[in-house]
PDB file of N, CA and C in Angstrom:
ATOM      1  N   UNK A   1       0.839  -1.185   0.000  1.00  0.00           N
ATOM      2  CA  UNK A   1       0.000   0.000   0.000  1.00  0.00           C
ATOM      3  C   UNK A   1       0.881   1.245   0.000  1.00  0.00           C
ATOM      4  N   UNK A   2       0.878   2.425  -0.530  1.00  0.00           N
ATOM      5  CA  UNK A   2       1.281   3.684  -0.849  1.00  0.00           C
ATOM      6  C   UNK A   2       0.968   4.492   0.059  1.00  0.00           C
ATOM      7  N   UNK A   3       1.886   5.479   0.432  1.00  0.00           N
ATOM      8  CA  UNK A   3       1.067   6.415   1.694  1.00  0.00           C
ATOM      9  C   UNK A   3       1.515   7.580   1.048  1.00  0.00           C
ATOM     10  N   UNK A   4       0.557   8.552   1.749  1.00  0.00           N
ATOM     11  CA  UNK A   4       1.429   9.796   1.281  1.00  0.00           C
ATOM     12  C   UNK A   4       3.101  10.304   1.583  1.00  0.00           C
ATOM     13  N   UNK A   5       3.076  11.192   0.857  1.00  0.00           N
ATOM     14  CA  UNK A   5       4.588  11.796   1.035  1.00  0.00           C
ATOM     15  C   UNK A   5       4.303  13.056   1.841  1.00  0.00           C
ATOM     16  N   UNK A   6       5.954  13.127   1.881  1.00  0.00           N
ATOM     17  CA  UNK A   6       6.039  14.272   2.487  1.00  0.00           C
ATOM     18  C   UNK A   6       5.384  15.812   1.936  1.00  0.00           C
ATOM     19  N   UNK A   7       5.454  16.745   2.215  1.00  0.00           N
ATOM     20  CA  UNK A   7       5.382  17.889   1.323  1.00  0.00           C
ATOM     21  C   UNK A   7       6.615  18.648   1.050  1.00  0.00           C
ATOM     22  N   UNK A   8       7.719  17.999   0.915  1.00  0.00           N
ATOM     23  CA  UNK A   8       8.830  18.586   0.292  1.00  0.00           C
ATOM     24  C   UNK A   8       8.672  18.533  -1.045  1.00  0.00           C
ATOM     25  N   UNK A   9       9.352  19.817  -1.807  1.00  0.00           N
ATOM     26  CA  UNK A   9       9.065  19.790  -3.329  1.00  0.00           C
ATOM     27  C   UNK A   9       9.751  19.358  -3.931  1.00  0.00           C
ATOM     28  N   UNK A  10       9.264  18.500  -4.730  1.00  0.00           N
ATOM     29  CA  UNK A  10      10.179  17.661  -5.650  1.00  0.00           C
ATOM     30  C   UNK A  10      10.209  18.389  -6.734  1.00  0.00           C
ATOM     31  N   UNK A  11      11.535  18.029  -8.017  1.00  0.00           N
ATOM     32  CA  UNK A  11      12.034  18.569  -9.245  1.00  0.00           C
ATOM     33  C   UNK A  11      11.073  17.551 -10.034  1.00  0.00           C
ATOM     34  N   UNK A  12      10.724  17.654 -11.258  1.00  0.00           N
ATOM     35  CA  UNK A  12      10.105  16.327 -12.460  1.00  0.00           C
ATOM     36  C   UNK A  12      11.295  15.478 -12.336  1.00  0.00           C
ATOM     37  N   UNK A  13      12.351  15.333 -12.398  1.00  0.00           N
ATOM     38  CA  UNK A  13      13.271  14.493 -12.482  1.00  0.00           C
ATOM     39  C   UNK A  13      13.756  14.113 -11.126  1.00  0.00           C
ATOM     40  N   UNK A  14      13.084  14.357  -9.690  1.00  0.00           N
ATOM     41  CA  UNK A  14      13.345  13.839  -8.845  1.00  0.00           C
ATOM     42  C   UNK A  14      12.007  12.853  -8.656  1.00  0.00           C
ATOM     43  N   UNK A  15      10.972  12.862  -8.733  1.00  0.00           N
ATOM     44  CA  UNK A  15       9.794  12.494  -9.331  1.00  0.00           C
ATOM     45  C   UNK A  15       9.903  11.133 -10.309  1.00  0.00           C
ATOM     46  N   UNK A  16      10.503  11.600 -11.258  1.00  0.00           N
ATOM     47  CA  UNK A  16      10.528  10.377 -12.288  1.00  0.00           C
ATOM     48  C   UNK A  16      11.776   9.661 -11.870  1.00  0.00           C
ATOM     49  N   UNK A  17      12.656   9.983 -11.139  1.00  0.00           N
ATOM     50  CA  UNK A  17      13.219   8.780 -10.261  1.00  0.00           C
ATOM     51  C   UNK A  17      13.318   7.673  -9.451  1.00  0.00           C
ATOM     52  N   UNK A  18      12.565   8.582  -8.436  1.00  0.00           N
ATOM     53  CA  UNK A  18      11.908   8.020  -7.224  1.00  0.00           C
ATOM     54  C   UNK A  18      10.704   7.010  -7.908  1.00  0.00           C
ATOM     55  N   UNK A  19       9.764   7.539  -8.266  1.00  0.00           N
ATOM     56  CA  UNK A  19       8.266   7.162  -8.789  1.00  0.00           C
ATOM     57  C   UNK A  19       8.189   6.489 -10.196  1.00  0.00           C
ATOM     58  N   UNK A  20       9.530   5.601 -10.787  1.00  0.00           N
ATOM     59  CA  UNK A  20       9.646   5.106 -12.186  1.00  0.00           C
ATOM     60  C   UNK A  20       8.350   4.309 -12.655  1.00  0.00           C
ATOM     61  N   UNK A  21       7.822   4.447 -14.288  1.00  0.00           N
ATOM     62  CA  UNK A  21       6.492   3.623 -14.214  1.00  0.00           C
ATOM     63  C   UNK A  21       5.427   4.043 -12.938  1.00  0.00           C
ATOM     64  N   UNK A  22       5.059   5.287 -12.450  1.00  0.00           N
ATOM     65  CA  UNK A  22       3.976   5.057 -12.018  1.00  0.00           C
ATOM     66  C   UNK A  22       3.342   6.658 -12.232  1.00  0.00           C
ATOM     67  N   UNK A  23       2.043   6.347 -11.939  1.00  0.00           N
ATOM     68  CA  UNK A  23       1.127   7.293 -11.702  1.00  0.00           C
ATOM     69  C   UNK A  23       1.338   8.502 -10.402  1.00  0.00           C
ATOM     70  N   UNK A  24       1.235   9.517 -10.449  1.00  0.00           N
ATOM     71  CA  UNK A  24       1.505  10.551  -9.562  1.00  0.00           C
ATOM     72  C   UNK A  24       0.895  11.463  -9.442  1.00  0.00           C
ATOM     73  N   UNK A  25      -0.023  11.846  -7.889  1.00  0.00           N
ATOM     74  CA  UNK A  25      -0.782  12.891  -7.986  1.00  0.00           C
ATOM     75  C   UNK A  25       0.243  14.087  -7.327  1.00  0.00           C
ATOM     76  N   UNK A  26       0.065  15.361  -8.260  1.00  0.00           N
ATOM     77  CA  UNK A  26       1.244  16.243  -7.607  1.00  0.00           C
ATOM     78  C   UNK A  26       0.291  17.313  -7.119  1.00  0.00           C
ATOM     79  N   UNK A  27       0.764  17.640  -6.041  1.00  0.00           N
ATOM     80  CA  UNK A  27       0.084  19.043  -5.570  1.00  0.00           C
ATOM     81  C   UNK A  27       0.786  20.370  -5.534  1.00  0.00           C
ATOM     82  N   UNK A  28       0.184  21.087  -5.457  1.00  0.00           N
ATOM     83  CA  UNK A  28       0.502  22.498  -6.051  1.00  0.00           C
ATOM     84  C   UNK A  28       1.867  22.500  -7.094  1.00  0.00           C
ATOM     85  N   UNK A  29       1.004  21.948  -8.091  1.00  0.00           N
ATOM     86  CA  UNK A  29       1.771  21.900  -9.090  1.00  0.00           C
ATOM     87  C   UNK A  29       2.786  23.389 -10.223  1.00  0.00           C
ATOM     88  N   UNK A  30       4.341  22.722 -10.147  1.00  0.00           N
ATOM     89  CA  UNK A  30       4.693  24.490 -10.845  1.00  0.00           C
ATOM     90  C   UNK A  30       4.572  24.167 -12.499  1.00  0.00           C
ATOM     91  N   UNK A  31       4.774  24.964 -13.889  1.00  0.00           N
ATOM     92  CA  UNK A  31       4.374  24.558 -14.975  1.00  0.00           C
ATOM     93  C   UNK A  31       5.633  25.350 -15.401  1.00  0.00           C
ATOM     94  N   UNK A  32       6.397  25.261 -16.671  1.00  0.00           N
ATOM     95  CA  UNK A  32       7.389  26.206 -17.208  1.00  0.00           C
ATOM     96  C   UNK A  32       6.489  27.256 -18.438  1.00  0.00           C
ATOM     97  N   UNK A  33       6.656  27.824 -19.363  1.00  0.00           N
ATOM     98  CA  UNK A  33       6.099  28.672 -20.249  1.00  0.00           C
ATOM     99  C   UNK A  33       5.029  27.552 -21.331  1.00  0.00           C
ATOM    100  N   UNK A  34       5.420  26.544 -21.349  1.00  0.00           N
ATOM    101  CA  UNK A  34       5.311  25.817 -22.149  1.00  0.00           C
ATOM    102  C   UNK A  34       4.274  24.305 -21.814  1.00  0.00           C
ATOM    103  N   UNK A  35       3.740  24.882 -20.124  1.00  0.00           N
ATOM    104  CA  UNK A  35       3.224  24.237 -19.597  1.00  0.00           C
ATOM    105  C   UNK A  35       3.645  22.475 -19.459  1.00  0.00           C
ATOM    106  N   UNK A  36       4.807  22.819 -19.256  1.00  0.00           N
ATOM    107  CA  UNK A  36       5.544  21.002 -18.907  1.00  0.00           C
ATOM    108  C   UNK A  36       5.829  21.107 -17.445  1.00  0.00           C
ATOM    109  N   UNK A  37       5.563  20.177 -16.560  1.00  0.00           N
ATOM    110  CA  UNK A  37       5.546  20.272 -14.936  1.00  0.00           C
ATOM    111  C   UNK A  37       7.014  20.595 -14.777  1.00  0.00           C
ATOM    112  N   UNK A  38       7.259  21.400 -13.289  1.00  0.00           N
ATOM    113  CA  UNK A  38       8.725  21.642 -13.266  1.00  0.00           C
ATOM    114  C   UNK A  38       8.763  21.015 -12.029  1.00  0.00           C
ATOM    115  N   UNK A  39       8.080  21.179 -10.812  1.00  0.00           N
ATOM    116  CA  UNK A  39       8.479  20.731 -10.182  1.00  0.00           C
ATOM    117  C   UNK A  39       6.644  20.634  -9.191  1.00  0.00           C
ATOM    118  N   UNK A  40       6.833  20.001  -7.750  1.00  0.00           N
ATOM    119  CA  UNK A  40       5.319  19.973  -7.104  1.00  0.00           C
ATOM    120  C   UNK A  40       5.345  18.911  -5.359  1.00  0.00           C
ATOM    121  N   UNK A  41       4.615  18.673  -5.149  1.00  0.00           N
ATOM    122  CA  UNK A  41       4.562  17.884  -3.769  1.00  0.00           C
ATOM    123  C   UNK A  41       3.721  16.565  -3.815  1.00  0.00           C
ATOM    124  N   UNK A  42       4.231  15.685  -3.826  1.00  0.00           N
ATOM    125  CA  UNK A  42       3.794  14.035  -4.516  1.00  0.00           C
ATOM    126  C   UNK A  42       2.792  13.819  -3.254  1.00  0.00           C
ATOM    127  N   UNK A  43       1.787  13.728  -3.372  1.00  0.00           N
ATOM    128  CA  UNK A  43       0.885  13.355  -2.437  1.00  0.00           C
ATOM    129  C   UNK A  43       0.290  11.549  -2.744  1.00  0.00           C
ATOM    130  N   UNK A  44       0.639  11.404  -3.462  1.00  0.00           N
ATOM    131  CA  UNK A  44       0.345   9.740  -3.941  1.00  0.00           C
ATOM    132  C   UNK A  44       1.023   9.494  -5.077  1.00  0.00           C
ATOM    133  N   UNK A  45       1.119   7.786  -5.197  1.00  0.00           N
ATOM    134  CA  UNK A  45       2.005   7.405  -6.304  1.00  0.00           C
ATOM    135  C   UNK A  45       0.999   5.849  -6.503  1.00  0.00           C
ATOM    136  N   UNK A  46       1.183   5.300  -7.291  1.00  0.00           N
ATOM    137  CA  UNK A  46       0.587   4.180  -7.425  1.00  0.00           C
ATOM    138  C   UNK A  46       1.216   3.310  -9.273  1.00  0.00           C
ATOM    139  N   UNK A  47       1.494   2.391  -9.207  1.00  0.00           N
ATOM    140  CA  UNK A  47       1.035   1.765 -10.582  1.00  0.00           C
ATOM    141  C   UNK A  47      -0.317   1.878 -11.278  1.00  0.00           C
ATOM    142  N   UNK A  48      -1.294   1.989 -10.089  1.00  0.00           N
ATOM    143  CA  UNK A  48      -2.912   2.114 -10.886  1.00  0.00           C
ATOM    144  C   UNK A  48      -3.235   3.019 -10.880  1.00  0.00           C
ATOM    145  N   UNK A  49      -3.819   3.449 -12.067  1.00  0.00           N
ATOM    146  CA  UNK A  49      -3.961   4.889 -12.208  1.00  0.00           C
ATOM    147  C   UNK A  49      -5.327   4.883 -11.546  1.00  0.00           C
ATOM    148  N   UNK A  50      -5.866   4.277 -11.629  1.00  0.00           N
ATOM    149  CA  UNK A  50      -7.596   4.361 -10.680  1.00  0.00           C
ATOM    150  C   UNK A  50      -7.530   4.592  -9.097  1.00  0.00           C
ATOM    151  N   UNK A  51      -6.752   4.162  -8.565  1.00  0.00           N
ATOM    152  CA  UNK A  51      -6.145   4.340  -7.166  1.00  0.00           C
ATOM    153  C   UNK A  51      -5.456   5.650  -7.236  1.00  0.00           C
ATOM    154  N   UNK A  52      -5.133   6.306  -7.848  1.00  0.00           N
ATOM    155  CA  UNK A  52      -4.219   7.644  -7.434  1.00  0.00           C
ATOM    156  C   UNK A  52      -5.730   8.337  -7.940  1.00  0.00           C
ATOM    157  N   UNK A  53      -6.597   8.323  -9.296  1.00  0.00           N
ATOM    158  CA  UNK A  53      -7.463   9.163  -9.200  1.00  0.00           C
ATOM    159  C   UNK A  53      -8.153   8.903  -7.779  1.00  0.00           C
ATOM    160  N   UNK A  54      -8.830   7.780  -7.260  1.00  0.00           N
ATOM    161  CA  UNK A  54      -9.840   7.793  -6.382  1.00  0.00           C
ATOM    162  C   UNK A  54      -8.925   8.749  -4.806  1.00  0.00           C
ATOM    163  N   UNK A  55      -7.364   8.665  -4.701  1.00  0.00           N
ATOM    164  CA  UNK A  55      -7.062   9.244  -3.516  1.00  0.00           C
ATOM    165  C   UNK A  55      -7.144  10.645  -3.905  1.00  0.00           C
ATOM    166  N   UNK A  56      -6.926  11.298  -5.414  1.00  0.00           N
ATOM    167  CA  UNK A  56      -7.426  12.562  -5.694  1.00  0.00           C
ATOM    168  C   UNK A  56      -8.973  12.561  -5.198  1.00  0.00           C
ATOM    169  N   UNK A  57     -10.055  12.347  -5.189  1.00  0.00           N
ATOM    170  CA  UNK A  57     -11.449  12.655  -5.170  1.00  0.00           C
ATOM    171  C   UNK A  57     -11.682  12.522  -3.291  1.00  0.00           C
ATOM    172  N   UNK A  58     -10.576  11.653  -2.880  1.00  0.00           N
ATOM    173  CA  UNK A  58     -10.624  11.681  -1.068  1.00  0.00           C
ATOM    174  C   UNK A  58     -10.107  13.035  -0.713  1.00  0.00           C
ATOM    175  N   UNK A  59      -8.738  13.246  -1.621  1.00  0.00           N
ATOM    176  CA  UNK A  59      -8.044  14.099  -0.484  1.00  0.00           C
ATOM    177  C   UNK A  59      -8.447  15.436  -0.931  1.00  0.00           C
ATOM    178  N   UNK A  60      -8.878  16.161  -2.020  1.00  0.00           N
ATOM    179  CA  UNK A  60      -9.473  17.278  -3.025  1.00  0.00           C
ATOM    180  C   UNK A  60      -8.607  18.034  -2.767  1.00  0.00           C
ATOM    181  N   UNK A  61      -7.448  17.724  -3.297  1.00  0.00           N
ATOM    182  CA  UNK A  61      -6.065  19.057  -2.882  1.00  0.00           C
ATOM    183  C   UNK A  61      -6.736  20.330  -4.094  1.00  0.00           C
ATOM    184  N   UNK A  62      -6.134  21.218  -3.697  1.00  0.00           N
ATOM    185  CA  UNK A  62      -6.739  22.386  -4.182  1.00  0.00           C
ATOM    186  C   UNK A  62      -6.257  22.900  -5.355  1.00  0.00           C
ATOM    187  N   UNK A  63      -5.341  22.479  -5.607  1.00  0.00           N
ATOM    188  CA  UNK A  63      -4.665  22.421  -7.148  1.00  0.00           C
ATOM    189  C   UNK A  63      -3.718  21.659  -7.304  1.00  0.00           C
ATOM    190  N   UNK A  64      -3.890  20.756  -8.149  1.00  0.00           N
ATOM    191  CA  UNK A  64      -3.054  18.991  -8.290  1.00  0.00           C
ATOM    192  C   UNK A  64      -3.181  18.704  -9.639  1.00  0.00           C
ATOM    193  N   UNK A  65      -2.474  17.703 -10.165  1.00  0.00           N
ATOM    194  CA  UNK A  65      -1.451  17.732 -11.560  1.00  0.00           C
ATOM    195  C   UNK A  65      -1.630  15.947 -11.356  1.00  0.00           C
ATOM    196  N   UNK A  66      -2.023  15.445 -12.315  1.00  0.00           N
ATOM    197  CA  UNK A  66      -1.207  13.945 -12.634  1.00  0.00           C
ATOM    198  C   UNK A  66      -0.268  13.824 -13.275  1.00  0.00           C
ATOM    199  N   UNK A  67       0.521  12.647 -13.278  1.00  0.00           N
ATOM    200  CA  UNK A  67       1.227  12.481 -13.715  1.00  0.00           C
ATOM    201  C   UNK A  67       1.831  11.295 -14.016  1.00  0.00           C
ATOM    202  N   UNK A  68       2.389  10.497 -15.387  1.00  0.00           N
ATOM    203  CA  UNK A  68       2.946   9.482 -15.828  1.00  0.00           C
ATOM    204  C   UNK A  68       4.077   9.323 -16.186  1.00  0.00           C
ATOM    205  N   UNK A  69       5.477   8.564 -15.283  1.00  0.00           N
ATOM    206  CA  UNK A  69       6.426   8.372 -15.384  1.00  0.00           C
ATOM    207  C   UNK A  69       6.602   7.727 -16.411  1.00  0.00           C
ATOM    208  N   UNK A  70       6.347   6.691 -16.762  1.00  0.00           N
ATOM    209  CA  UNK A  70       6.502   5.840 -17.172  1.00  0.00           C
ATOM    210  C   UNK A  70       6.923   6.230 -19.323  1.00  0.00           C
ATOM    211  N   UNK A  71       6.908   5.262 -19.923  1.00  0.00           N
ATOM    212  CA  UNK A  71       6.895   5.446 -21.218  1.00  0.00           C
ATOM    213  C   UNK A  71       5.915   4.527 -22.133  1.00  0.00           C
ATOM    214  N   UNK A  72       5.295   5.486 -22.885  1.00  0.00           N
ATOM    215  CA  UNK A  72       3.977   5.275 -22.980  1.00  0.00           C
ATOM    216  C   UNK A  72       3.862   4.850 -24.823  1.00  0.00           C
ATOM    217  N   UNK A  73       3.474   4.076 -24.346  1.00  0.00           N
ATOM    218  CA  UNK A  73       3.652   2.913 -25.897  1.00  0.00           C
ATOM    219  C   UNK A  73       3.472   3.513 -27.638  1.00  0.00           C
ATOM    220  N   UNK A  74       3.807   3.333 -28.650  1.00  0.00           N
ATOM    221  CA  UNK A  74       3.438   4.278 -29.725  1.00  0.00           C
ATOM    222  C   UNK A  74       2.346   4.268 -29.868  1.00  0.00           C
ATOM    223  N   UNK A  75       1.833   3.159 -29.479  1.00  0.00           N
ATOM    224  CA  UNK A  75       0.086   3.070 -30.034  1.00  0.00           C
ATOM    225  C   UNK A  75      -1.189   3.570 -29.587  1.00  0.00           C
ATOM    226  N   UNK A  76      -0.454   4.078 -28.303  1.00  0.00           N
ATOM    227  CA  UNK A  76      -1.034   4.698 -27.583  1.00  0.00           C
ATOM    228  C   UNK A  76      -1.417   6.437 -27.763  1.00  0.00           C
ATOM    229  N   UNK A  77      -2.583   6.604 -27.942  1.00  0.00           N
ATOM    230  CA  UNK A  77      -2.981   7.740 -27.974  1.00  0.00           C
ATOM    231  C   UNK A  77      -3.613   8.342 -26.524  1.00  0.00           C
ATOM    232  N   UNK A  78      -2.949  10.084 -26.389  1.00  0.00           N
ATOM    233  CA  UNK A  78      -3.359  10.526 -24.997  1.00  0.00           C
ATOM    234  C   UNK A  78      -3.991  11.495 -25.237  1.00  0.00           C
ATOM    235  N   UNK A  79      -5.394  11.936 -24.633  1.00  0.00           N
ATOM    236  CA  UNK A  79      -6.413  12.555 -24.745  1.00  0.00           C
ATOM    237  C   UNK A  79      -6.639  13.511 -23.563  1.00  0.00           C
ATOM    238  N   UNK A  80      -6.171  14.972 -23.796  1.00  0.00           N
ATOM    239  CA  UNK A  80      -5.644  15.848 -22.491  1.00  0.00           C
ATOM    240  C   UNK A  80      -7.601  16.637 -22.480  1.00  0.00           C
TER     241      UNK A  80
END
């Protein structure tokens, strides 16, 4: 089972370290010009993405970001 984290702010690349292949709800998420995450506070992590949404809809952080480490297949189409 996954617990929350701390609220220290993580970098995207401290993030996609720690959290390889998984789902990530980030809170108070930062964005660069170009709207690519820069950095935020990992409040959940999970392989299932249904489990990190449902701890989003428990915990209703007030502005939060998902997020997918992982690498995401060609065939795969993503629908923002």
């Amino acid at each position: 089972m996954n617990e929350t984290i701390t609220n220290r702010m993580m970098t995207l690349t401290e993030i996609e370290k720690q959290f390889d292949s998984e789902w990530v709800l980030v809170e108070d998420p930062e964005f660069d010009k170009s709207d690519v995450l820069i950095r935020g506070k990992v409040l959940w992590h999970s392989k299932n993405r249904d489990e990190v949404y449902r701890k989003d809809l428990e915990l209703c952080p007030y502005s939060a970001a998902y997020l997918y480490t992982g690498q995401v297949p060609e065939n795969i189409l993503i629908n923002l």
